[in-house]
Protein backbone atom coordinates (compact mmCIF):
# COMPACT_ATOMS: atom_id res chain seq x y z
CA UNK A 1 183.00 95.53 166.01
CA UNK A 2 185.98 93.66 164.62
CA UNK A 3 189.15 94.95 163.15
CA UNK A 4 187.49 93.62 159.49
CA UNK A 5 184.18 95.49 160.05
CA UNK A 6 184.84 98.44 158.80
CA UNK A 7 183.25 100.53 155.30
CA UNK A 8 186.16 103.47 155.00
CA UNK A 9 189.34 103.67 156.74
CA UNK A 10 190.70 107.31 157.74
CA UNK A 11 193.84 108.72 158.80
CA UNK A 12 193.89 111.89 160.68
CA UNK A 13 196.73 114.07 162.14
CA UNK A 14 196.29 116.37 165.59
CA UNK A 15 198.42 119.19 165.95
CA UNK A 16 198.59 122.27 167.72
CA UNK A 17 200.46 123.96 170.66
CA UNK A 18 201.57 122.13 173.49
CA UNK A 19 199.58 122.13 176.34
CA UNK A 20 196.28 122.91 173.84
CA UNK A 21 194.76 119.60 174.62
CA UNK A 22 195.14 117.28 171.77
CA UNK A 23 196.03 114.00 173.60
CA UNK A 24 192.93 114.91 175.63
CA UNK A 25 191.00 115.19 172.99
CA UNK A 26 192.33 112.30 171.31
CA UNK A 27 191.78 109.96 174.48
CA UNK A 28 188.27 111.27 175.18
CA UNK A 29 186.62 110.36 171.81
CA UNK A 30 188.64 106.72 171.53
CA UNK A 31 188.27 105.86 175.02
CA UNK A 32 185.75 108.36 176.32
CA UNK A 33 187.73 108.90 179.35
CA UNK A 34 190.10 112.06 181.05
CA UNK A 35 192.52 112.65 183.26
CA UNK A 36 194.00 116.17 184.62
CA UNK A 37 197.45 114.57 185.18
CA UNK A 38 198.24 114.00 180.96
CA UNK A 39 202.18 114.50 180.48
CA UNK A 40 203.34 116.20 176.78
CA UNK A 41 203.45 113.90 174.10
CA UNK A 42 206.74 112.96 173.26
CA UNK A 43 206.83 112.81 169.59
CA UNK A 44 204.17 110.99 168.29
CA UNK A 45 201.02 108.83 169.73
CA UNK A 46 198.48 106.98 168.23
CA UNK A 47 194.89 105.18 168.47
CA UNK A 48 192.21 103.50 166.79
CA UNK A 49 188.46 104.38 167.30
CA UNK A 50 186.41 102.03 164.69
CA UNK A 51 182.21 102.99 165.40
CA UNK A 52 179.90 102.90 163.04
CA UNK A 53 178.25 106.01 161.62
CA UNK A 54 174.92 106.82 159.53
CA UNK A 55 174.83 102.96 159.23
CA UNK A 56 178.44 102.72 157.96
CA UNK A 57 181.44 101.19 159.77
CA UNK A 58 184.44 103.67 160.07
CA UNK A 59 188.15 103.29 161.29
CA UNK A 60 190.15 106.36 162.22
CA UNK A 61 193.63 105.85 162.79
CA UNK A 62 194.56 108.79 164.92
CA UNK A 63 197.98 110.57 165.36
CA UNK A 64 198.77 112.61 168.22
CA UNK A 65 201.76 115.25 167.69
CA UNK A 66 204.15 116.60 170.10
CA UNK A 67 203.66 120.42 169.92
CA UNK A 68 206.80 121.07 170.79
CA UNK A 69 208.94 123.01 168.13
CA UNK A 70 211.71 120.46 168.96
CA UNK A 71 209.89 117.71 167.62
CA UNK A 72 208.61 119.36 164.34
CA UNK A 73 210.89 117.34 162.13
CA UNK A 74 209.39 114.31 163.65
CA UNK A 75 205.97 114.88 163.26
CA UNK A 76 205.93 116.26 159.47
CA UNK A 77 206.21 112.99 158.01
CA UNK A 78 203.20 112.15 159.34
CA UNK A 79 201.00 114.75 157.64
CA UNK A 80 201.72 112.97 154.44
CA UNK A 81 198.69 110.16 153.62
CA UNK A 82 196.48 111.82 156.13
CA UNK A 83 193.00 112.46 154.49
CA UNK A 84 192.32 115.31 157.64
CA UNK A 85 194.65 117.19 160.03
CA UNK A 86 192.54 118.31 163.24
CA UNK A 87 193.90 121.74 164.51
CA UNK A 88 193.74 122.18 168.11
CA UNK A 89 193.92 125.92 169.94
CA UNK A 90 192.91 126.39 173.78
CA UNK A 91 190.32 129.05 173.25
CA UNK A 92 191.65 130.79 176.42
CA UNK A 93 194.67 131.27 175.08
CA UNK A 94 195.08 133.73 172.83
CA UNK A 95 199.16 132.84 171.48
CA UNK A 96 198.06 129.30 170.45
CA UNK A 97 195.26 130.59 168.16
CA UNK A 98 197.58 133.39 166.74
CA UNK A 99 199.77 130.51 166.03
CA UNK A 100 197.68 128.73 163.37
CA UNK A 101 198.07 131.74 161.20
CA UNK A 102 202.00 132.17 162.49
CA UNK A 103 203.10 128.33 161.72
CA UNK A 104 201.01 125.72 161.44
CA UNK A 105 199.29 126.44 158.35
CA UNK A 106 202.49 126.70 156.62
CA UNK A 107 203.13 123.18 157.80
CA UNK A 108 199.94 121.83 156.63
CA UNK A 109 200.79 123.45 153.04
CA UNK A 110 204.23 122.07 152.43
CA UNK A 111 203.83 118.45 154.13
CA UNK A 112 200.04 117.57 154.13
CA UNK A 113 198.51 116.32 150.71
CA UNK A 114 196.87 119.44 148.86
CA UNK A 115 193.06 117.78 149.12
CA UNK A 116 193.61 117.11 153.28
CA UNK A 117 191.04 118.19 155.13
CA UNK A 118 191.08 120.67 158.09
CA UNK A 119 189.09 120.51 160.92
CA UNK A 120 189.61 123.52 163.27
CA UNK A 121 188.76 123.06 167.07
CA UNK A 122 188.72 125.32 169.55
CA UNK A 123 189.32 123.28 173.20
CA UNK A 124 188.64 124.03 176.44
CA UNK A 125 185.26 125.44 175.57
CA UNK A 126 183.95 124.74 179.26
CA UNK A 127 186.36 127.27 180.79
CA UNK A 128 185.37 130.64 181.60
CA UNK A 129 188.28 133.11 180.78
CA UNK A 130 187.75 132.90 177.17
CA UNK A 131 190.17 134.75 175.37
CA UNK A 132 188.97 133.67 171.11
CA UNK A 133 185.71 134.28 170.54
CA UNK A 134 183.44 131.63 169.27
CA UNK A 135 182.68 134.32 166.31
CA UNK A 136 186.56 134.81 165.38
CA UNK A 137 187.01 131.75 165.61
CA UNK A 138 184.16 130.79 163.09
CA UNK A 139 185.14 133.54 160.75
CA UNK A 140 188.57 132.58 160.42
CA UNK A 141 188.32 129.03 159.81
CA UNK A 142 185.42 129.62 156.69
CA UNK A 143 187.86 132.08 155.07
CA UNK A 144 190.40 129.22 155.57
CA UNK A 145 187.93 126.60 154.38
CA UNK A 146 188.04 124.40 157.45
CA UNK A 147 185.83 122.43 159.54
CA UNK A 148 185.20 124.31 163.07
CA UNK A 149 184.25 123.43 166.66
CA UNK A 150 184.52 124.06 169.53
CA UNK A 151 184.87 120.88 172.50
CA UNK A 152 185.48 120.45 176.21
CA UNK A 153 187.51 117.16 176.66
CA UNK A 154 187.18 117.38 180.24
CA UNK A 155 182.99 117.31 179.70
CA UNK A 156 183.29 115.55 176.29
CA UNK A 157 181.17 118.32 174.78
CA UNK A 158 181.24 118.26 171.23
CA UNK A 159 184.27 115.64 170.78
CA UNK A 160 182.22 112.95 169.43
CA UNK A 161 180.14 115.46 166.96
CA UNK A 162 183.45 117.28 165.93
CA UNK A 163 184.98 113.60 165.05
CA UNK A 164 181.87 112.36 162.96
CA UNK A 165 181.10 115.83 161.39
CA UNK A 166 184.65 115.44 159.76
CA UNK A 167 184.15 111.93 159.07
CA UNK A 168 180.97 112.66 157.03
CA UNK A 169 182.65 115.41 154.96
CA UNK A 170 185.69 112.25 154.38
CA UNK A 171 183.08 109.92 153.42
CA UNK A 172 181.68 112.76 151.10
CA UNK A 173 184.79 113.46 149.35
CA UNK A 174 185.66 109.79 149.08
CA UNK A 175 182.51 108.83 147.55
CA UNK A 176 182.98 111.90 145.13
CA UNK A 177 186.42 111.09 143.90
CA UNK A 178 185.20 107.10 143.48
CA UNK A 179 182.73 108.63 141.00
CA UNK A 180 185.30 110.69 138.93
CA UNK A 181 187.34 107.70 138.57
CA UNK A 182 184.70 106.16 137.29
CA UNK A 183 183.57 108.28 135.23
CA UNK A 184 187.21 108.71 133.82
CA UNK A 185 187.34 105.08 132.89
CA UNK A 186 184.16 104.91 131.06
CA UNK A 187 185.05 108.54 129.40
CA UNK A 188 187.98 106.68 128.45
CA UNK A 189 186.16 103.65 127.31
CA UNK A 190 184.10 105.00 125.40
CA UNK A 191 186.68 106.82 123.67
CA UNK A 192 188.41 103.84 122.74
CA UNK A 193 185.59 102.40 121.36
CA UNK A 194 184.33 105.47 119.35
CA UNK A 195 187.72 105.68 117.94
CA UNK A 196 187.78 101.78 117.14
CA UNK A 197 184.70 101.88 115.13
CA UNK A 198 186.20 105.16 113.35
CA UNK A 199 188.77 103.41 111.97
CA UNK A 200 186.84 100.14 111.00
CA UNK A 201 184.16 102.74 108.89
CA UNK A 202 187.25 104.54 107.36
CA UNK A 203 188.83 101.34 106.77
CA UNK A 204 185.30 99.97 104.91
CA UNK A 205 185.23 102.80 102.97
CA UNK A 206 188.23 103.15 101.89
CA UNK A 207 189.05 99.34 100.92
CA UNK A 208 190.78 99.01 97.76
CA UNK A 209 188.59 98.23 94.61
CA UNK A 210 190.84 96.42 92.35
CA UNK A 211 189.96 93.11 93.82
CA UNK A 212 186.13 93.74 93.14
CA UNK A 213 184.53 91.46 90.75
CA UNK A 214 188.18 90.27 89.76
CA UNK A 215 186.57 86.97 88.31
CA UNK A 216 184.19 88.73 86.41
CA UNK A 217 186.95 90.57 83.77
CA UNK A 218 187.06 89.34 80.40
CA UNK A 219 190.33 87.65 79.39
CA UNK A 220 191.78 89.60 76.45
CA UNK A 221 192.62 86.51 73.99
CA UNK A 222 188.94 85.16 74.33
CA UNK A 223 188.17 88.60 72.98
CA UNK A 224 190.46 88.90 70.41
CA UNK A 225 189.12 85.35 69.35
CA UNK A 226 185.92 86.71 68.93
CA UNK A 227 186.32 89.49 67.12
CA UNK A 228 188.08 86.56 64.55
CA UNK A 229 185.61 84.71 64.45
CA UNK A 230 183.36 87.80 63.68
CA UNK A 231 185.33 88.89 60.95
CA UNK A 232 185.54 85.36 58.98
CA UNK A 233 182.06 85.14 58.95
């Protein structure tokens, strides 16, 4: 697919903890490879995945955030633009789902657009010392009104489906606010128009008379000669 072929473009933000998986996760679905040895992001990373999806041809640009508090400042300018923000926890660890609620929700609110999208995904799904329950996990994030999933990177389960679930919901809301921009201009159009031909029927109807029939009005000395010539006779 070339860099052209493409229906909707997309760009989405990964945050979370450090060491919750999110370059993983990031590398799996654009490359569909993983490696145990991944260092901490430093800062911020990026890739393109362009695929093409219920017959349309998407391109995600994806940014990969340094979970390191240190780096905060750094990555906050990114959440501004982004139509999604994917928020990674390691569901066997316990602090870095606690720390949705504690932090990075707040930092979704004051730098991410107000319409951004959140997909919630719970990593590390294939381990078994579980510590956030699938349930919890699913509760929390409808009372947030976010996406959820859970995903291995390691086995790729669920990365891909996560990844085109939230690009169908984009696509969605895309297609939606197309149609109330339309619908805006014709309201508007029409408008216009009704209030054009308003003013051309008041104007019609209330057009000055005095100029009616102007050629038709008797001319006063052609009277008075008349009534002369009435009274001679």
């Amino acid at each position: 697919m070339s860099n052209r072929d493409y229906d909707h473009l997309f760009k989405l933000v990964i945050i979370g903890n450090s060491g919750v998986g999110k370059s993983s996760l990031l590398i799996r679905f654009a490359d569909d490879t993983f490696s145990e040895n991944y260092i901490s992001t430093i800062g911020v990373d990026f890739k393109f995945k362009t695929f093409k999806l219920d017959g349309k041809g998407l391109k995600l640009q994806i940014w990969d955030t340094a979970g390191q508090e240190r780096f905060r400042t750094i990555t906050n300018s990114y959440y501004k633009g982004a139509d999604a923000i994917v928020l990674v926890y390691d569901t066997t660890c316990l602090q870095s789902f606690e720390e949705i609620e504690k932090s990075w929700l707040d930092e979704i609110y004051k730098h991410a657009d107000k319409n951004t999208t959140i997909l919630l995904i719970g990593n590390k799904s294939d381990l078994p010392n579980k510590t956030v329950s699938t349930e919890r996990a699913q509760v929390y994030a409808k009372e947030k009104l976010m996406l959820f999933k859970e995903t291995s990177a390691k086995t790729s389960l669920g990365v891909s489906q996560a990844f085109e679930e939230l690009s169908r919901l984009l696509i969605i809301k895309k297609n939606l606010t197309q149609e109330e921009k339309k619908l805006k201009r014709n309201q508007k159009k029409n408008t216009t128009t009704a209030d054009f031909d308003k003013k051309q029927s008041y104007e019609a109807q209330n057009e000055p008379k005095d100029n009616v029939n102007l050629w038709l009005r008797p001319n006063p000395k052609q009277e008075d000669k008349k009534q002369q010539q009435q009274c001679n006779c």
